[in-house]
PDB file of N, CA and C in Angstrom:
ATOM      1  N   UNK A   1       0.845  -1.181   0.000  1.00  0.00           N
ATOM      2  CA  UNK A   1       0.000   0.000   0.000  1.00  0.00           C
ATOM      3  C   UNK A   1       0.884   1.235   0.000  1.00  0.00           C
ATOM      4  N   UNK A   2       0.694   2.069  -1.244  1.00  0.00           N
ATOM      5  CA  UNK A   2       1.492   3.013  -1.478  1.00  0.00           C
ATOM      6  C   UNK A   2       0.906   4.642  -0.656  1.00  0.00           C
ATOM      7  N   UNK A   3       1.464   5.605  -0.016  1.00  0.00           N
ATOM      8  CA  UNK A   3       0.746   6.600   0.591  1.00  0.00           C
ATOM      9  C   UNK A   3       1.218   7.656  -0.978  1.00  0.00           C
ATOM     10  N   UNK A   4      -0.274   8.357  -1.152  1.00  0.00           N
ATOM     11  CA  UNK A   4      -0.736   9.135  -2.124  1.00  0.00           C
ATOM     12  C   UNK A   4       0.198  10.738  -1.228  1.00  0.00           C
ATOM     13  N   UNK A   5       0.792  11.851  -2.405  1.00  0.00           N
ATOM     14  CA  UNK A   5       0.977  13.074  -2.139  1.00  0.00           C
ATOM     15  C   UNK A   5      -0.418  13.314  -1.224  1.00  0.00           C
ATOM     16  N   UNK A   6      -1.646  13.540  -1.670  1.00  0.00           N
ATOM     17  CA  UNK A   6      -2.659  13.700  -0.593  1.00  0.00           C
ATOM     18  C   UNK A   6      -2.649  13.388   0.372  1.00  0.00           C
ATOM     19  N   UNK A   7      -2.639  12.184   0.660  1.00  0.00           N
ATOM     20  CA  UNK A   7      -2.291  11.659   2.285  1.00  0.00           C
ATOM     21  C   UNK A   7      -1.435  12.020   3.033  1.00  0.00           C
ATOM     22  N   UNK A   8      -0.301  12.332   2.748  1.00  0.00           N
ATOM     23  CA  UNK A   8       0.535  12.599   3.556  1.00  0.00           C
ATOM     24  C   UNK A   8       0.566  14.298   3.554  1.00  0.00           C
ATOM     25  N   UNK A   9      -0.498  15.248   2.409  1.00  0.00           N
ATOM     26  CA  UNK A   9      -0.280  16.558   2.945  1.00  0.00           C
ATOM     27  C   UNK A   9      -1.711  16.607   3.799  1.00  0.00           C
ATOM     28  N   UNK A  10      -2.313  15.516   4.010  1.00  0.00           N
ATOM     29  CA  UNK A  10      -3.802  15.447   4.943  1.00  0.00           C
ATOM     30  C   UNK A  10      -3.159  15.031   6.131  1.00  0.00           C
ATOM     31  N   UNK A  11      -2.159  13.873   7.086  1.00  0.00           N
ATOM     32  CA  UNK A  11      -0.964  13.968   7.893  1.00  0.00           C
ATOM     33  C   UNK A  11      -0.647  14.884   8.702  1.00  0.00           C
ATOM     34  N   UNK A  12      -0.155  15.823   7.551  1.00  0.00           N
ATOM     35  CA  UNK A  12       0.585  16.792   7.962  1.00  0.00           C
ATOM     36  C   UNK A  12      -0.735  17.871   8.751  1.00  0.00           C
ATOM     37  N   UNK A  13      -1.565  18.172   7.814  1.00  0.00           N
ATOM     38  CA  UNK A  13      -2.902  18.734   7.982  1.00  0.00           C
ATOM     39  C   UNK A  13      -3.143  18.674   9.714  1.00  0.00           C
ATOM     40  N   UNK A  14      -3.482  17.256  10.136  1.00  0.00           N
ATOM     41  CA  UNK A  14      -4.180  16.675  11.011  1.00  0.00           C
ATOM     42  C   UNK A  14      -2.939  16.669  12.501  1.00  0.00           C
ATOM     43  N   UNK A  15      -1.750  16.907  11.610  1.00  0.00           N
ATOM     44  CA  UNK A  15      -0.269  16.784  12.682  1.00  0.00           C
ATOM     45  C   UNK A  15       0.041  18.396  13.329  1.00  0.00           C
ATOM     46  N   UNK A  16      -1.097  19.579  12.202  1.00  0.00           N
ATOM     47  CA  UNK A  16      -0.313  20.959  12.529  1.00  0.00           C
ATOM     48  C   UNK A  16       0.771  21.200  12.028  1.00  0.00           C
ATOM     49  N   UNK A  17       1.419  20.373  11.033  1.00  0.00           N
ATOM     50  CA  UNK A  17       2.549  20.611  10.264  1.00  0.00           C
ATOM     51  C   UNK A  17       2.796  21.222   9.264  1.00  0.00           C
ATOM     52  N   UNK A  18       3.335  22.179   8.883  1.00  0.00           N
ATOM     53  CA  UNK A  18       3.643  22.914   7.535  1.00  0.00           C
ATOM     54  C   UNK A  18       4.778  22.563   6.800  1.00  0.00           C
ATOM     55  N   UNK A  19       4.551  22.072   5.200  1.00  0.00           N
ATOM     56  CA  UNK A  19       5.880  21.823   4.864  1.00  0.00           C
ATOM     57  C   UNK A  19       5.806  21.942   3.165  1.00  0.00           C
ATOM     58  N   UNK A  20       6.902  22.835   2.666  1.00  0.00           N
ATOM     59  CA  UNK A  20       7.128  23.227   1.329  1.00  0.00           C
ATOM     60  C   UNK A  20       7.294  22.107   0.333  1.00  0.00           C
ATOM     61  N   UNK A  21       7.018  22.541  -1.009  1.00  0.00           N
ATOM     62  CA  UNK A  21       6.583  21.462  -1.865  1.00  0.00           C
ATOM     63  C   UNK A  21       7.980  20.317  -1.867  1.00  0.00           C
ATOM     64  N   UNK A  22       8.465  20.712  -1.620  1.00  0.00           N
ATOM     65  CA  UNK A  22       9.809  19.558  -1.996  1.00  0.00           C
ATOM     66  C   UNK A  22      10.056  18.748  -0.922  1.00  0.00           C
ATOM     67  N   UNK A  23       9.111  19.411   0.255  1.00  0.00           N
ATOM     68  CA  UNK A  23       9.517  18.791   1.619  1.00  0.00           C
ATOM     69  C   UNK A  23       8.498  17.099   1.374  1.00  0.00           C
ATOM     70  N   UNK A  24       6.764  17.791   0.935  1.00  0.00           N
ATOM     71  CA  UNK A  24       5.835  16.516   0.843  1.00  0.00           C
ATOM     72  C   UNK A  24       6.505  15.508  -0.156  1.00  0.00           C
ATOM     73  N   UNK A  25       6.707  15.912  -0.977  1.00  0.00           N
ATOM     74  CA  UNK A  25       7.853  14.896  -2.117  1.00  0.00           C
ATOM     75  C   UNK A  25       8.480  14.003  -1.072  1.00  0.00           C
ATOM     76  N   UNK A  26       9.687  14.562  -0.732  1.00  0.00           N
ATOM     77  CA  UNK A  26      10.518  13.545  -0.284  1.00  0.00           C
ATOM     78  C   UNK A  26       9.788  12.757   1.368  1.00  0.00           C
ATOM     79  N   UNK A  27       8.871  13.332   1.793  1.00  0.00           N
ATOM     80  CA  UNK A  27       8.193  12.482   2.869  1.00  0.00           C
ATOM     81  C   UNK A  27       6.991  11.602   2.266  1.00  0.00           C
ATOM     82  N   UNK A  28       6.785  11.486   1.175  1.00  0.00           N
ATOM     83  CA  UNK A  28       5.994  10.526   0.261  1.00  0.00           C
ATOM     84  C   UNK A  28       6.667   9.999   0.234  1.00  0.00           C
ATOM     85  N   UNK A  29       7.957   9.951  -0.720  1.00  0.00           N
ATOM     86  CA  UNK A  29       9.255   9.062  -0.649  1.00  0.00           C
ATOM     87  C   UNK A  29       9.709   7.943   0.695  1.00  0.00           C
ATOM     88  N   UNK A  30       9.697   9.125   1.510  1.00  0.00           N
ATOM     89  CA  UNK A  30      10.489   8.059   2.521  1.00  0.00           C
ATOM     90  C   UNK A  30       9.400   7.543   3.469  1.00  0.00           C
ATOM     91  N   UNK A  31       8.457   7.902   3.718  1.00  0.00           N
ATOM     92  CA  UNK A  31       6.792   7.279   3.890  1.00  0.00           C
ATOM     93  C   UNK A  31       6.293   6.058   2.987  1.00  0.00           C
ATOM     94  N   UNK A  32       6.704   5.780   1.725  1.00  0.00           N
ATOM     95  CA  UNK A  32       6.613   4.604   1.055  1.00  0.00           C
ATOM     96  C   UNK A  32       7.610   3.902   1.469  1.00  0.00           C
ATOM     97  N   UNK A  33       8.898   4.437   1.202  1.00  0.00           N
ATOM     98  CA  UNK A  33       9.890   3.743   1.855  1.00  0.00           C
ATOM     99  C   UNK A  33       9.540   2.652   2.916  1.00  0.00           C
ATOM    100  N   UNK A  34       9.111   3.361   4.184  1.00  0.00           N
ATOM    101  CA  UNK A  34       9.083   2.752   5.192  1.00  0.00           C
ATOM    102  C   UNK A  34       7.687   1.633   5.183  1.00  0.00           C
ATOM    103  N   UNK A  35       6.919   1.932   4.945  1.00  0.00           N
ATOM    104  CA  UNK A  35       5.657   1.016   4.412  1.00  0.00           C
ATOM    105  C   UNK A  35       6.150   0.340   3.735  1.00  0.00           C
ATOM    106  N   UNK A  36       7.199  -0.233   2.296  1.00  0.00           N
ATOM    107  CA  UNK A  36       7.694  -1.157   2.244  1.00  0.00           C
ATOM    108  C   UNK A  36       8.544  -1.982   3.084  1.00  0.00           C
ATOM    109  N   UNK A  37       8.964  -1.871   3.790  1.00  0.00           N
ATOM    110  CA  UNK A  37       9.774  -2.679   5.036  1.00  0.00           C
ATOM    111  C   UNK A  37       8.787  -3.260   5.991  1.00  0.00           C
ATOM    112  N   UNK A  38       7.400  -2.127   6.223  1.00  0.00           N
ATOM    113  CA  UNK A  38       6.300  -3.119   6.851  1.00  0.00           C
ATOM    114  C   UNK A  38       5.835  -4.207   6.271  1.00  0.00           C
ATOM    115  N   UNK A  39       5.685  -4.698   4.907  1.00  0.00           N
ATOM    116  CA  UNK A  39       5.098  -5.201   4.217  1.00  0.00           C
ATOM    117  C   UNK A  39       6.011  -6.334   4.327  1.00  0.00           C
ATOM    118  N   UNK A  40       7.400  -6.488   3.826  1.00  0.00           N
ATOM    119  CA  UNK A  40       8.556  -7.193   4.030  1.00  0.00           C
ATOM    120  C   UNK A  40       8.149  -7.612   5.570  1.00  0.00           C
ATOM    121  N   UNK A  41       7.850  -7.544   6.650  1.00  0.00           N
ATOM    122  CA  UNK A  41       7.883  -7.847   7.311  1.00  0.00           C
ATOM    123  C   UNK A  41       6.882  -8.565   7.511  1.00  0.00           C
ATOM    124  N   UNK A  42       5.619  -8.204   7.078  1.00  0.00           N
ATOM    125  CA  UNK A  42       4.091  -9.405   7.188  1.00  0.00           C
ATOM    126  C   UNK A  42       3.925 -10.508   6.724  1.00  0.00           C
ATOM    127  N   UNK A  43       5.440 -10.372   5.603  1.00  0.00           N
ATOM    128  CA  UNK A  43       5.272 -11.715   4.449  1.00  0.00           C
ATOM    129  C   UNK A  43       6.556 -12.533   5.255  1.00  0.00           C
ATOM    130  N   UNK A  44       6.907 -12.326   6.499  1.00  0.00           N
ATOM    131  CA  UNK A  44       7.790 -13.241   7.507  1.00  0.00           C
ATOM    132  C   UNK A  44       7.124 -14.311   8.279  1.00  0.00           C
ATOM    133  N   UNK A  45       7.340 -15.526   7.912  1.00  0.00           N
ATOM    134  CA  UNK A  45       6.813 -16.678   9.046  1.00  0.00           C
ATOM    135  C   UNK A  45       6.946 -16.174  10.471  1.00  0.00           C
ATOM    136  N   UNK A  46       5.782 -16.490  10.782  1.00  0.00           N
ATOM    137  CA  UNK A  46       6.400 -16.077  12.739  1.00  0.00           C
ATOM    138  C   UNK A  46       4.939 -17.089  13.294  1.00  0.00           C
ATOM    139  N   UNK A  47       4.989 -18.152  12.313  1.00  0.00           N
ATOM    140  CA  UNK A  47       3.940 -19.055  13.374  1.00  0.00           C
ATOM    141  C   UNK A  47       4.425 -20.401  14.042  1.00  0.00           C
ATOM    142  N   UNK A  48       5.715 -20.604  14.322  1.00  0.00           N
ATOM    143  CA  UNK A  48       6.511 -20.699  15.142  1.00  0.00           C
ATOM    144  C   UNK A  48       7.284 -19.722  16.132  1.00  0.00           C
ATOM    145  N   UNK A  49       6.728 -19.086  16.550  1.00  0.00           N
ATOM    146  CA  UNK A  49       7.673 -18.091  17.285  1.00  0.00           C
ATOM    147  C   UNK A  49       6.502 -17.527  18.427  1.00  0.00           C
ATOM    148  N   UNK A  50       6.557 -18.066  19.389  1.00  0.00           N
ATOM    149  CA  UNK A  50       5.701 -17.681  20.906  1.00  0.00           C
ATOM    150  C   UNK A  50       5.805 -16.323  20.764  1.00  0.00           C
ATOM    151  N   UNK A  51       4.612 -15.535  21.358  1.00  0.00           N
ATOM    152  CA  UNK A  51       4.405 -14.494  21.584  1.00  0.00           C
ATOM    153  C   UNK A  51       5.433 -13.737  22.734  1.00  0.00           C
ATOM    154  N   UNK A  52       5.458 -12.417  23.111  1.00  0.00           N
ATOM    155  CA  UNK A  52       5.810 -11.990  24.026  1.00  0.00           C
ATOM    156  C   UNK A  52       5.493 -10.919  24.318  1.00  0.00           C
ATOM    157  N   UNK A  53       5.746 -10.537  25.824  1.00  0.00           N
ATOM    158  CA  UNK A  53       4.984  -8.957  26.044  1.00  0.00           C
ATOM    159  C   UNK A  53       6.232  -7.873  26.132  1.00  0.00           C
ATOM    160  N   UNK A  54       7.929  -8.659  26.002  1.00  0.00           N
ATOM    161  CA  UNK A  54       8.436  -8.094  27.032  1.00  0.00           C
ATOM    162  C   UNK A  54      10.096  -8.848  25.973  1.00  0.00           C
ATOM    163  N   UNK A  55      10.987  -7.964  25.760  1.00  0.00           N
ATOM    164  CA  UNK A  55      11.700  -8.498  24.787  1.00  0.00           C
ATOM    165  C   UNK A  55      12.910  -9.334  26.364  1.00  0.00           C
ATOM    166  N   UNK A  56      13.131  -8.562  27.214  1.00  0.00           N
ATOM    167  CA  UNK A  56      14.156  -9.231  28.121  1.00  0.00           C
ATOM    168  C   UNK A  56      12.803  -9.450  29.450  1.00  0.00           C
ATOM    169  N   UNK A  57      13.421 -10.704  30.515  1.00  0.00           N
ATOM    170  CA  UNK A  57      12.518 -11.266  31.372  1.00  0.00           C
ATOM    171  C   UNK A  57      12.245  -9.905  32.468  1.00  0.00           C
ATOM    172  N   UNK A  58      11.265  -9.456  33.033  1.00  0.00           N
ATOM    173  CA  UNK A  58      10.772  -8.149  33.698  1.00  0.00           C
ATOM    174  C   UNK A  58      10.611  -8.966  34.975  1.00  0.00           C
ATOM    175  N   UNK A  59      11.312  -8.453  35.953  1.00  0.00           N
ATOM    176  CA  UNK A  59      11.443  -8.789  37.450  1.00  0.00           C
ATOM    177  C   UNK A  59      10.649  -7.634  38.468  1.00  0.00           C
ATOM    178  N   UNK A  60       9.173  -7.919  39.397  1.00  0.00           N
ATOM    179  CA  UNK A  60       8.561  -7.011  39.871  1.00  0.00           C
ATOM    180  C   UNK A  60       9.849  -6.817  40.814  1.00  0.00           C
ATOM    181  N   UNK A  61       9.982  -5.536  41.118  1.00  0.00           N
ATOM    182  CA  UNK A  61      10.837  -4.909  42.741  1.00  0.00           C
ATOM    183  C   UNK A  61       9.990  -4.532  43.580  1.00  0.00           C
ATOM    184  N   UNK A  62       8.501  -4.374  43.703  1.00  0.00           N
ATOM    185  CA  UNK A  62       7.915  -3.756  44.240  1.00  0.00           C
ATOM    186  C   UNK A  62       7.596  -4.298  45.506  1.00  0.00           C
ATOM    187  N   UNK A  63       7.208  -4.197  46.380  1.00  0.00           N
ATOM    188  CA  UNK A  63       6.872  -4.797  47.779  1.00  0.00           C
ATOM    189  C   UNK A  63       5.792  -5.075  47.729  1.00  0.00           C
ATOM    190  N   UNK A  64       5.269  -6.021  48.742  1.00  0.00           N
ATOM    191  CA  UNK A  64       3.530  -7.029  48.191  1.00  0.00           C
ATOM    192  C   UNK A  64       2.967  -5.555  49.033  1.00  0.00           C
ATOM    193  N   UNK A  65       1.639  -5.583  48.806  1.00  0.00           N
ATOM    194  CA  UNK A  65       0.993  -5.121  49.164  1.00  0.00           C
ATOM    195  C   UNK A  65       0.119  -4.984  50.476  1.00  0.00           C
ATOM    196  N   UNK A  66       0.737  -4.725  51.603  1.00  0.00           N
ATOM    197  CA  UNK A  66       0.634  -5.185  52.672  1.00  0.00           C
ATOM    198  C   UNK A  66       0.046  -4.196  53.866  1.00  0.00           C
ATOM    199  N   UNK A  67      -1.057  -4.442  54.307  1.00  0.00           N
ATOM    200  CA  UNK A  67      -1.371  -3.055  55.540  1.00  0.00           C
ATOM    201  C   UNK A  67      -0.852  -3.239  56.731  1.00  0.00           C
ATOM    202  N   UNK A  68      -0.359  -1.732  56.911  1.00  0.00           N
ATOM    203  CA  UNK A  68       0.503  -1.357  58.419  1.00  0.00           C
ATOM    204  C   UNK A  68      -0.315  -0.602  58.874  1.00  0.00           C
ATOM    205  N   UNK A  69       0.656   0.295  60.418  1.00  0.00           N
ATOM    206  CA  UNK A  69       0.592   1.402  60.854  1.00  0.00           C
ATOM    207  C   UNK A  69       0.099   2.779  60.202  1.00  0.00           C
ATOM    208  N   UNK A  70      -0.219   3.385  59.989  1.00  0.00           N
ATOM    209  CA  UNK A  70      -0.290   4.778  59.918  1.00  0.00           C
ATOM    210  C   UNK A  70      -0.530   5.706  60.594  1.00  0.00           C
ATOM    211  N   UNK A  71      -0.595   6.761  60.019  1.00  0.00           N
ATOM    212  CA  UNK A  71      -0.665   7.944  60.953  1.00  0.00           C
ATOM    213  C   UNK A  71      -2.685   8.195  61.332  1.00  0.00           C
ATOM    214  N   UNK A  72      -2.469   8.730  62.157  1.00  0.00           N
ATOM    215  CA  UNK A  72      -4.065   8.840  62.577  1.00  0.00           C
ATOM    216  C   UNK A  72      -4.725  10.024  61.569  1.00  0.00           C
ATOM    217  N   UNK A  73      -6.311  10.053  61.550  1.00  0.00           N
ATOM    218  CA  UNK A  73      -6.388  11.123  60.773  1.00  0.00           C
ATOM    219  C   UNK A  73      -6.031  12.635  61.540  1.00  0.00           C
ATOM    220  N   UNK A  74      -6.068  12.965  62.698  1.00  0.00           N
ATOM    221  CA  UNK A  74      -5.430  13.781  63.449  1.00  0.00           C
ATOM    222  C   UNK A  74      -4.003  14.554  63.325  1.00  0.00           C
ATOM    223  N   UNK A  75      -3.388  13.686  63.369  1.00  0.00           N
ATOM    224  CA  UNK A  75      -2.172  13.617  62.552  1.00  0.00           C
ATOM    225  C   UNK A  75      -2.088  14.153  61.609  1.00  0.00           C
ATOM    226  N   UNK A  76      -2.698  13.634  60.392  1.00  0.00           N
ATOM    227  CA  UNK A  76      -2.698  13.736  59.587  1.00  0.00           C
ATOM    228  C   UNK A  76      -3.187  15.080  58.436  1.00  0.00           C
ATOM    229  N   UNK A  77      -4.229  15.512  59.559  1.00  0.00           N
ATOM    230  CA  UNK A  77      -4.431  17.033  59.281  1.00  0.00           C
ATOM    231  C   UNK A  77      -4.167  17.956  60.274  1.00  0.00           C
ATOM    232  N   UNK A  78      -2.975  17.980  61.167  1.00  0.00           N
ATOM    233  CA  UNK A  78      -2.587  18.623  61.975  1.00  0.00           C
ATOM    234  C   UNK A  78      -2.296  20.113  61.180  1.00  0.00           C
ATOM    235  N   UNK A  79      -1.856  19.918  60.432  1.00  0.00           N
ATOM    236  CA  UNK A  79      -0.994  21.428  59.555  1.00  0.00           C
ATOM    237  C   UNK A  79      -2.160  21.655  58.223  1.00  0.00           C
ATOM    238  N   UNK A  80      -3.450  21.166  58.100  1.00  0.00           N
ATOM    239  CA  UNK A  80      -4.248  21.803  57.209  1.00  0.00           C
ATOM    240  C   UNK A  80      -4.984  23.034  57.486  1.00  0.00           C
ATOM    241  N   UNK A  81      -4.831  23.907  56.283  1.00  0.00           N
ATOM    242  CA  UNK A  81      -5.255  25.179  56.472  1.00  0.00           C
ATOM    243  C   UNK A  81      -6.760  25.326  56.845  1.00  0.00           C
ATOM    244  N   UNK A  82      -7.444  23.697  56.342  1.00  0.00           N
ATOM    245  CA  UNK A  82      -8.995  23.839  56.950  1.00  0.00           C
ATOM    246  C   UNK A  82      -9.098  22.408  56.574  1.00  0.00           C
ATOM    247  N   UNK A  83     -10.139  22.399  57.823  1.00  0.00           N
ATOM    248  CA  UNK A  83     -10.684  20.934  57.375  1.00  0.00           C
ATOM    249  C   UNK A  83     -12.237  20.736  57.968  1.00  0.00           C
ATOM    250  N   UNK A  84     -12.761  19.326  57.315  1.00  0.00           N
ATOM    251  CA  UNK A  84     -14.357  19.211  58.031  1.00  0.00           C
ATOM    252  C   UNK A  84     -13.972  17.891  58.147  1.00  0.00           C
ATOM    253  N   UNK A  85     -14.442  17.440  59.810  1.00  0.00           N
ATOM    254  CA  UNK A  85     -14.419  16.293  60.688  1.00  0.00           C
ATOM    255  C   UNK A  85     -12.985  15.979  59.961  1.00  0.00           C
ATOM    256  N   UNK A  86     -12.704  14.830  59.513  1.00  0.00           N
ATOM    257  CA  UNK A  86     -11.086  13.851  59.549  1.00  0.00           C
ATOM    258  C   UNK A  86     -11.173  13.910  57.821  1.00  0.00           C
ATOM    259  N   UNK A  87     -11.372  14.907  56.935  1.00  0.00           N
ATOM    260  CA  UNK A  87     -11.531  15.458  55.468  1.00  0.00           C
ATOM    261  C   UNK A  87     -10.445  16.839  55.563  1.00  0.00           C
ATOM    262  N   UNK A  88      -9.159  16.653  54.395  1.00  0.00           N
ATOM    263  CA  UNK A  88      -9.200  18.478  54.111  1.00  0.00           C
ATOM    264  C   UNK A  88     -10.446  18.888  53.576  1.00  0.00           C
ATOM    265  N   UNK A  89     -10.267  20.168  53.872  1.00  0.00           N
ATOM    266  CA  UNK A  89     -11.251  20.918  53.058  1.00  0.00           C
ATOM    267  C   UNK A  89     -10.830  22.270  52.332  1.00  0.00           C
ATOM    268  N   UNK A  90     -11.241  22.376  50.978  1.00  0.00           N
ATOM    269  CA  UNK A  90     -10.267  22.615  50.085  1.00  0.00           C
ATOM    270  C   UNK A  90     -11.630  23.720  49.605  1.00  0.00           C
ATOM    271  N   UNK A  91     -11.105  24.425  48.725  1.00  0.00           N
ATOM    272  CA  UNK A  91     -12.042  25.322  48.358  1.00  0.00           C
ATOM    273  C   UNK A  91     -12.588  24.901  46.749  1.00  0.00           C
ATOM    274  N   UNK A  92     -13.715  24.947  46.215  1.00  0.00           N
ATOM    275  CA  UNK A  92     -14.963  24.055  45.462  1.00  0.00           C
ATOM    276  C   UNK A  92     -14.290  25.080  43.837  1.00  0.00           C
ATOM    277  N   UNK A  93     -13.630  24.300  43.014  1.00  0.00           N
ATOM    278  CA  UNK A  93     -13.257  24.173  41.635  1.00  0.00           C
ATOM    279  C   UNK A  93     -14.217  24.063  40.449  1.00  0.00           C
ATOM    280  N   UNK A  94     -15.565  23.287  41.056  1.00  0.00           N
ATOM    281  CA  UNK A  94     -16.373  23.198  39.846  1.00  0.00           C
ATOM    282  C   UNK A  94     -17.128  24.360  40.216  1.00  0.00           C
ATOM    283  N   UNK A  95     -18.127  24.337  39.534  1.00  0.00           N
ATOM    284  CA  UNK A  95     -19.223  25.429  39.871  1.00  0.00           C
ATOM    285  C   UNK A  95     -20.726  24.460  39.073  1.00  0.00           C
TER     286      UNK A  95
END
């Protein structure tokens, strides 16, 4: 599938991009370009070849998820500029 001069100055259109006549030329060019190498690539066997999500093995570091201690809500709004019962209270954004 070849990309048409149109398409790629509709692209550009839809990208906010401005670009002089010699510029859409050679990005047709190298926009086909690259769409041939996709194509080269679809016509590759890969129905032997397991899927993957993840090109090297991904090790979690994270710590399980576990409930502790915390601070009380008291505490916790000791230094708020306002609050209602164990809530900050913040001043109203929507209307």
């Amino acid at each position: 599938m070849a990309l048409t001069r149109e398409e790629v100055e509709h692209v550009a259109l839809l990208s906010r991009l401005e670009f002089g006549e010699g510029e859409i030329e050679r990005f047709t060019e190298q926009l086909n370009s690259i769409l041939e190498h996709f194509t080269a690539l679809q016509e590759a066997d890969t129905s032997q070849i397991s899927a993957t999500t993840h090109v090297v093995p991904m090790l979690n570091v994270l710590r399980d998820d576990e409930a502790r201690p915390s601070c009380t809500p008291d505490e916790a709004l000791q230094n708020a500029p306002e609050r209602s019962d164990d809530f900050f209270k913040v001043p109203r954004v929507v209307e």
